[in-house]
Protein backbone atom coordinates (compact mmCIF):
# COMPACT_ATOMS: atom_id res chain seq x y z
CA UNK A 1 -111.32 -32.27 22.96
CA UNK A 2 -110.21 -33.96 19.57
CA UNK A 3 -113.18 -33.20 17.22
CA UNK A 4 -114.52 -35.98 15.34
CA UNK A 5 -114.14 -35.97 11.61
CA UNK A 6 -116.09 -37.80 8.94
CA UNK A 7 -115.27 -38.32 5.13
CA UNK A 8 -118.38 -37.45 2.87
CA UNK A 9 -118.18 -37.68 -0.72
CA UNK A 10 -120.70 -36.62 -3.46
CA UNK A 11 -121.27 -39.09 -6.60
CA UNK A 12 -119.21 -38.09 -9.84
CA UNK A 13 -120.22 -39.56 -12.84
CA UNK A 14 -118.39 -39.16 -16.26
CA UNK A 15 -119.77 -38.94 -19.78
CA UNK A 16 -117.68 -41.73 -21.61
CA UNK A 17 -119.28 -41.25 -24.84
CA UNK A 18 -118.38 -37.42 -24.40
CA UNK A 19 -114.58 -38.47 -24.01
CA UNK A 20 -114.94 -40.74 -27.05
CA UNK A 21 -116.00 -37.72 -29.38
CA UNK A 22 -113.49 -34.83 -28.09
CA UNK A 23 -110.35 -37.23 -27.57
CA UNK A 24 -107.57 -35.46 -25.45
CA UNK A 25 -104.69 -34.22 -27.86
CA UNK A 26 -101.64 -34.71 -25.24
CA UNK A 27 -99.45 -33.44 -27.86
CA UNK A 28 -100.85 -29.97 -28.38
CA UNK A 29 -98.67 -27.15 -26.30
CA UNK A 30 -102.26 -25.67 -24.68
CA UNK A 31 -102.94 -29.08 -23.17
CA UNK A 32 -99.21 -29.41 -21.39
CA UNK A 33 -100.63 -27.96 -17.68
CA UNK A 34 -104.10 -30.11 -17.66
CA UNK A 35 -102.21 -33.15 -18.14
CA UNK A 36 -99.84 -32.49 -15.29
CA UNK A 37 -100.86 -34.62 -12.44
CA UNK A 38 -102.19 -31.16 -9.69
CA UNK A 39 -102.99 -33.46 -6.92
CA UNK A 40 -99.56 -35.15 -7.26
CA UNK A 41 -97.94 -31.66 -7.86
CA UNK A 42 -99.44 -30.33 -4.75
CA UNK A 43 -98.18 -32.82 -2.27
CA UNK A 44 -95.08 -32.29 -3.69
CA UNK A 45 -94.45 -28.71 -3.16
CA UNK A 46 -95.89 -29.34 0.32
CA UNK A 47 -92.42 -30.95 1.55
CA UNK A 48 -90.08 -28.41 1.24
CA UNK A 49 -92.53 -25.32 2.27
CA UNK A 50 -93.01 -27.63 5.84
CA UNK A 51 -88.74 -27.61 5.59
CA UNK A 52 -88.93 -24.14 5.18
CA UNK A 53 -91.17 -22.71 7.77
CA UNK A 54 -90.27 -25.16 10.36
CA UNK A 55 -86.57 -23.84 9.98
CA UNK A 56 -88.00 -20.16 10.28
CA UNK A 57 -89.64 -20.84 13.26
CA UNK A 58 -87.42 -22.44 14.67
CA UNK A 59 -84.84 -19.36 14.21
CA UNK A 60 -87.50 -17.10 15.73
CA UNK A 61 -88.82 -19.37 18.96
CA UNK A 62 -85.47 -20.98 19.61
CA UNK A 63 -82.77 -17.97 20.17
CA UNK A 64 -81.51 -20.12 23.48
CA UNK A 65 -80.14 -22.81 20.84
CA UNK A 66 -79.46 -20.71 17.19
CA UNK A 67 -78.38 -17.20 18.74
CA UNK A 68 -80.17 -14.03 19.96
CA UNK A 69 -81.91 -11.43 16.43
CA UNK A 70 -81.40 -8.33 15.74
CA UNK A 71 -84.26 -6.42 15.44
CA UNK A 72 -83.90 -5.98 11.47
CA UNK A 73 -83.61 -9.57 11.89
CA UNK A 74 -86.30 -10.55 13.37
CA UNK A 75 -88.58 -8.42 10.98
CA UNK A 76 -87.35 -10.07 8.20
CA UNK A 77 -87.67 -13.82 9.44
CA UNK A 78 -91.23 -12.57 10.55
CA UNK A 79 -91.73 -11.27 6.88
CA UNK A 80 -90.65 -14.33 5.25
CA UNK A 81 -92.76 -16.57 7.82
CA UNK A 82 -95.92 -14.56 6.89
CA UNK A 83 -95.28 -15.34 3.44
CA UNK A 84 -94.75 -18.89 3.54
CA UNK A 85 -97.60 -19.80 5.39
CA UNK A 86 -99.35 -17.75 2.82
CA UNK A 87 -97.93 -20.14 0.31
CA UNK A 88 -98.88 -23.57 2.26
CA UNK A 89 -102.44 -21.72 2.54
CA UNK A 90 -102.05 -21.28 -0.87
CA UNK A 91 -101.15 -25.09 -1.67
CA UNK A 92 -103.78 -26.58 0.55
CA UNK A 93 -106.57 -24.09 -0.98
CA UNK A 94 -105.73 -25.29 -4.39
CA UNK A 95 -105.86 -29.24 -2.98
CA UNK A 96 -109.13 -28.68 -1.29
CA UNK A 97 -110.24 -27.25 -4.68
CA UNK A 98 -109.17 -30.37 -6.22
CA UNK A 99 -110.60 -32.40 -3.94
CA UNK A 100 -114.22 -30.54 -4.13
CA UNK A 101 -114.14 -30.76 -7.49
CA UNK A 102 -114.21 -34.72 -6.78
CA UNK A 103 -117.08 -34.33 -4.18
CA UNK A 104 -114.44 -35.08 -1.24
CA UNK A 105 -115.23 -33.67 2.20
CA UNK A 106 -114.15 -34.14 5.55
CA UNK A 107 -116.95 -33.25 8.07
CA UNK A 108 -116.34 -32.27 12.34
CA UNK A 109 -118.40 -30.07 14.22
CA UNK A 110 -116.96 -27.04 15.21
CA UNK A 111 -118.83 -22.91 16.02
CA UNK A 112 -118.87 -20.65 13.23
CA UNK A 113 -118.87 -17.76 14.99
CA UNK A 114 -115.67 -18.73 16.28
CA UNK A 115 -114.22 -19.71 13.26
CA UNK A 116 -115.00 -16.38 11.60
CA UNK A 117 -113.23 -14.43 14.66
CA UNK A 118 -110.17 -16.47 13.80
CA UNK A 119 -110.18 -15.89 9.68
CA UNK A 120 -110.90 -12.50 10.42
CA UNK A 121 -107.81 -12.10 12.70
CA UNK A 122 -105.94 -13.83 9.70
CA UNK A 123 -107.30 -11.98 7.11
CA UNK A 124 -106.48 -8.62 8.96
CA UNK A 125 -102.59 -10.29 9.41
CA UNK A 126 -102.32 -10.23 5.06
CA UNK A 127 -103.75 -7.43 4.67
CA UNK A 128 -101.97 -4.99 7.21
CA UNK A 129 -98.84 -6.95 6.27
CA UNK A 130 -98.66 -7.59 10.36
CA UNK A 131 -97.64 -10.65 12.70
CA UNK A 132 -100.01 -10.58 15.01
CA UNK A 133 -99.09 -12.40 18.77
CA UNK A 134 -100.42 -15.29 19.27
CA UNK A 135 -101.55 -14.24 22.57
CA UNK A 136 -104.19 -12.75 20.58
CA UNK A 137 -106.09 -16.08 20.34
CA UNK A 138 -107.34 -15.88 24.11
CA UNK A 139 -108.78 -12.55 23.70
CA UNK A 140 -112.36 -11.45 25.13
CA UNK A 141 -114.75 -11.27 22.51
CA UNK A 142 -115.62 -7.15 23.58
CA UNK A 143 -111.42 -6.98 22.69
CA UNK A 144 -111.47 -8.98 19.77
CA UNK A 145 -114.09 -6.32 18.32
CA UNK A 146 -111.92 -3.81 19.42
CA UNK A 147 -108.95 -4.22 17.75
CA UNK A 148 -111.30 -5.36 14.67
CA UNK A 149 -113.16 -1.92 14.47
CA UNK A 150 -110.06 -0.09 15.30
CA UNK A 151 -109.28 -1.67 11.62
CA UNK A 152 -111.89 -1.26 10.27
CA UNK A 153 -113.40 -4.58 10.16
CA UNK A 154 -117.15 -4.58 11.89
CA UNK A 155 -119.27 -8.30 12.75
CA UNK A 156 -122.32 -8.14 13.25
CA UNK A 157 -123.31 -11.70 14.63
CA UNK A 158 -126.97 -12.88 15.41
CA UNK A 159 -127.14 -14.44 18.73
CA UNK A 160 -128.68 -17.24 17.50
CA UNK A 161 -125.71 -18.46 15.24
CA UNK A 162 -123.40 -17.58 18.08
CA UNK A 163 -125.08 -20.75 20.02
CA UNK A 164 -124.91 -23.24 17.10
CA UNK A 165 -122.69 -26.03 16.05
CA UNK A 166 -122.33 -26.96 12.34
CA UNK A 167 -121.62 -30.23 10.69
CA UNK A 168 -119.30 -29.12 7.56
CA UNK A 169 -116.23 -29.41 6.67
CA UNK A 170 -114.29 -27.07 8.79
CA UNK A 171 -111.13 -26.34 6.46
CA UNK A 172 -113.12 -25.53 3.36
CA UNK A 173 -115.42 -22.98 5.19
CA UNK A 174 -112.25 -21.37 6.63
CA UNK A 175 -110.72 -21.28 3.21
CA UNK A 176 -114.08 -19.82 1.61
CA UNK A 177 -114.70 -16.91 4.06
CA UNK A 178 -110.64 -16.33 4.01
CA UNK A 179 -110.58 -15.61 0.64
CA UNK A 180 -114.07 -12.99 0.57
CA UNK A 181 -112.35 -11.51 3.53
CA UNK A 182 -109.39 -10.35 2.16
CA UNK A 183 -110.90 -10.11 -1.01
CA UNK A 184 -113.06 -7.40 0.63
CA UNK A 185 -109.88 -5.77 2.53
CA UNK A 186 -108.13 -5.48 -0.79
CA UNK A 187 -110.42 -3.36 -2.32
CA UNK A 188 -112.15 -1.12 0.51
CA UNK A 189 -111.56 2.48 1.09
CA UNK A 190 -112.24 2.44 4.92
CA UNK A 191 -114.45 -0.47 6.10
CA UNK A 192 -115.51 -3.90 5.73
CA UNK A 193 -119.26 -5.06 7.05
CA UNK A 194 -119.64 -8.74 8.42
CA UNK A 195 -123.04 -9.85 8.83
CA UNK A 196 -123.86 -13.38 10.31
CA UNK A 197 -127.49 -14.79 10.33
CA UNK A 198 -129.78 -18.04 10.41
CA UNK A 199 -132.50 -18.31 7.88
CA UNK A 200 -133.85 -21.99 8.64
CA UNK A 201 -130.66 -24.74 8.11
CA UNK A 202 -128.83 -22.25 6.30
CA UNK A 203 -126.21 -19.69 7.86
CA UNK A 204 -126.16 -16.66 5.68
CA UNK A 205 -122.94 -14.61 5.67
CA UNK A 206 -122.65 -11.29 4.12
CA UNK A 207 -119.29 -9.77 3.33
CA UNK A 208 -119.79 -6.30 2.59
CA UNK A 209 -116.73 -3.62 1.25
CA UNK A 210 -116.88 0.30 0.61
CA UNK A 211 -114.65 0.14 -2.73
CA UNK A 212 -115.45 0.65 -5.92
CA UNK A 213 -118.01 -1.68 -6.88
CA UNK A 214 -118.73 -3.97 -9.82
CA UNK A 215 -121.09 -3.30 -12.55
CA UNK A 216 -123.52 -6.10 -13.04
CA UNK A 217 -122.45 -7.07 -16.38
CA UNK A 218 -118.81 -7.89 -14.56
CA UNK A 219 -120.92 -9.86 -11.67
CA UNK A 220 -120.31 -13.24 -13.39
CA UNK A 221 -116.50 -12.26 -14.91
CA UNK A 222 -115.20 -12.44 -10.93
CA UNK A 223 -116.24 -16.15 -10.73
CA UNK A 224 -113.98 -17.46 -13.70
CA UNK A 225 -110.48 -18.95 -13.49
CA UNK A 226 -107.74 -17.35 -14.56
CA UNK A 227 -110.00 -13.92 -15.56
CA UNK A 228 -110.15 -10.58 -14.42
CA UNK A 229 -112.40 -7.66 -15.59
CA UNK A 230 -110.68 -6.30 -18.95
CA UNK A 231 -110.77 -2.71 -19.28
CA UNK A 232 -111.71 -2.03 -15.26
CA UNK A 233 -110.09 0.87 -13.09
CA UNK A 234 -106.56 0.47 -11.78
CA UNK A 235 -108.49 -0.17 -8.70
CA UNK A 236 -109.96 -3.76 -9.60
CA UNK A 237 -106.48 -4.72 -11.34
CA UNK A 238 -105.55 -6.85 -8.29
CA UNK A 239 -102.32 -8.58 -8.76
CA UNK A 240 -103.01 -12.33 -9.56
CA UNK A 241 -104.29 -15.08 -11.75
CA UNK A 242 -108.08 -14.91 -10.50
CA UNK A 243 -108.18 -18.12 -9.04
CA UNK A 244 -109.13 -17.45 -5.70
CA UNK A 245 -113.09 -16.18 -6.05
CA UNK A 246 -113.35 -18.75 -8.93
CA UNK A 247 -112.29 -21.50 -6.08
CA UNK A 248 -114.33 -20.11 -3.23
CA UNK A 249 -117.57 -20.65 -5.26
CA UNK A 250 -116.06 -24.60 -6.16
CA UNK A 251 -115.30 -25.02 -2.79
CA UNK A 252 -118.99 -23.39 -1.77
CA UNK A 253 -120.93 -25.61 -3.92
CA UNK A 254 -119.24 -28.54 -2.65
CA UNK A 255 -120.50 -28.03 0.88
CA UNK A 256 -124.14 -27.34 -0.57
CA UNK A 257 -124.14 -23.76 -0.62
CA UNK A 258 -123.48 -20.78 -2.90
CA UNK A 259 -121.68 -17.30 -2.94
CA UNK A 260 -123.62 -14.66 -5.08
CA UNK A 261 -122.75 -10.70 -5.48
CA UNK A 262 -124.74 -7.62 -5.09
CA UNK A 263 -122.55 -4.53 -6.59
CA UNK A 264 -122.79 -1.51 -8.95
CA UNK A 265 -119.79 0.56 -9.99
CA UNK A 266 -119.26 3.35 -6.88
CA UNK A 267 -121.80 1.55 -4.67
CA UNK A 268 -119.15 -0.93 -2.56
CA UNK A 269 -119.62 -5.14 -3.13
CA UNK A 270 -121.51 -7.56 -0.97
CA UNK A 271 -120.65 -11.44 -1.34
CA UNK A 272 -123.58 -13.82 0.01
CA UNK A 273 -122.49 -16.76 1.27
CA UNK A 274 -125.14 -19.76 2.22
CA UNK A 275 -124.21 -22.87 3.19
CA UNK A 276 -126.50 -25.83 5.28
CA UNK A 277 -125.51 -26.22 8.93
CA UNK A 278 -125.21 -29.93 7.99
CA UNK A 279 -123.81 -30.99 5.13
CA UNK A 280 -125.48 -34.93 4.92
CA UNK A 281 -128.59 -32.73 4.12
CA UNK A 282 -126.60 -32.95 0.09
CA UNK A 283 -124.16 -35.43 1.03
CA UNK A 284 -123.50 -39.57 1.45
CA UNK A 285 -121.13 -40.87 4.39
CA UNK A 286 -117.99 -43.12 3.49
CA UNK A 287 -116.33 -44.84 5.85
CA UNK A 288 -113.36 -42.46 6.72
């Protein structure tokens, strides 16, 4: 069944006398990128990475019409298809961000529990560097946890949020949990912990890894763009411009919730997601 999506939007206001006493100086070399139009940029780029991986599926699902692969072949269209749907991920992430940023969200109903099998699954693909089948997707739940512990990955889901529906805006909360996830696979040694609970309207979601930890005075460093902890281990020098924890707490806020961090250097990181099962609870309806 189609689910039923509604457009929610949060009221922006801007500070005009603000504007009027830092004017922008468009000619100033540090001002070139925030004067580029993102949204516009976005959609842009969006084109050719659909020309892209439709071609690459198409050479991988369609051997009766382009030609039977080698096996070396195969592995490398199956590389390069990993990595650009990392890149449209990538682009829509950075849109949603935009679009968060303006209060914009688009509301269905949809299981969390279920959603969280499926980012997991994803998450897993990045990190191992794997295509997984897609016959995956119609997996029993005991095989699911499985293949997840024989990874290292381990949910612990409360029956309770296993039987509810929430209201939110599906594609952010994928794109939120994505990002802890593999955030958390990046830097473990052996194990990720998933923990999924109710506490009143709010589902609580702990993300829990067994690297090397973050000293508190780095707790609020992790949440800037563009920043990364100057002078930390080799370990938390993760290849990147820091964008994606920065946008994950953006994106959070937007749906009324939060992300916080429990870590100290050695001790392994927990992320604490909370977000409403309903989002009109912080949010006015639009028409769609």
């Amino acid at each position: 069944m189609k689910k039923q999506k509604i457009l929610w939007t949060k009221k922006m206001t801007t500070d005009s006398k603000s504007q009027k006493k830092h004017p922008k100086k468009s000619d100033s070399p540090e001002r070139f990128f925030q004067e580029i139009n993102v949204e516009f940029l976005i959609h842009e780029l969006k084109g050719p990475i659909s020309i892209v991986e439709t071609g690459l599926r198409s050479l991988l699902e369609r051997k009766e019409k382009y030609g039977p692969l080698s096996t070396r072949q195969e592995k490398t269209l199956k590389r390069a298809a990993k990595n650009i749907k990392k890149t449209r991920e990538m682009v829509n992430g950075l849109l949603e961000i935009g679009r968060s940023e303006a209060g914009a969200c688009i509301c269905c109903r949809f299981q969390p529990s279920r959603t969280v099998h499926e980012v997991v699954l994803d998450g897993l693909e990045t990190a191992l560097g794997a295509i997984f089948d897609e016959s995956k997707e119609d997996w029993k739940e005991n095989e699911m946890y499985q293949f997840f512990s024989e990874n290292g990955v381990f949910l612990d889901i409360s029956p309770r949020v296993n039987n509810i529906e929430m209201l939110q805006d599906e594609t952010k909360f994928r794109q939120i949990f994505l990002n802890l996830v593999t955030n958390a696979l990046f830097y473990r040694k052996k194990r990720v912990e998933i923990k999924m609970r109710m506490k009143d309207d709010q589902l609580l979601l702990e993300i829990t890894d067994d690297g090397p930890g973050i000293k508190p005075e780095h707790h609020d460093t992790v949440f800037k763009q563009y920043t990364q902890i100057q002078g930390a281990s080799s370990e938390l020098q993760r290849k990147g411009h820091g964008l994606g924890l920065a946008g994950a707490l953006i994106l959070s806020r937007c749906l009324g919730g939060n992300i916080q961090i429990k870590s100290d250097k050695e001790k392994g990181t927990t992320f604490c997601l909370t977000l409403p099962i309903r989002l009109e609870n912080s949010a006015r309806l639009l028409t769609p």
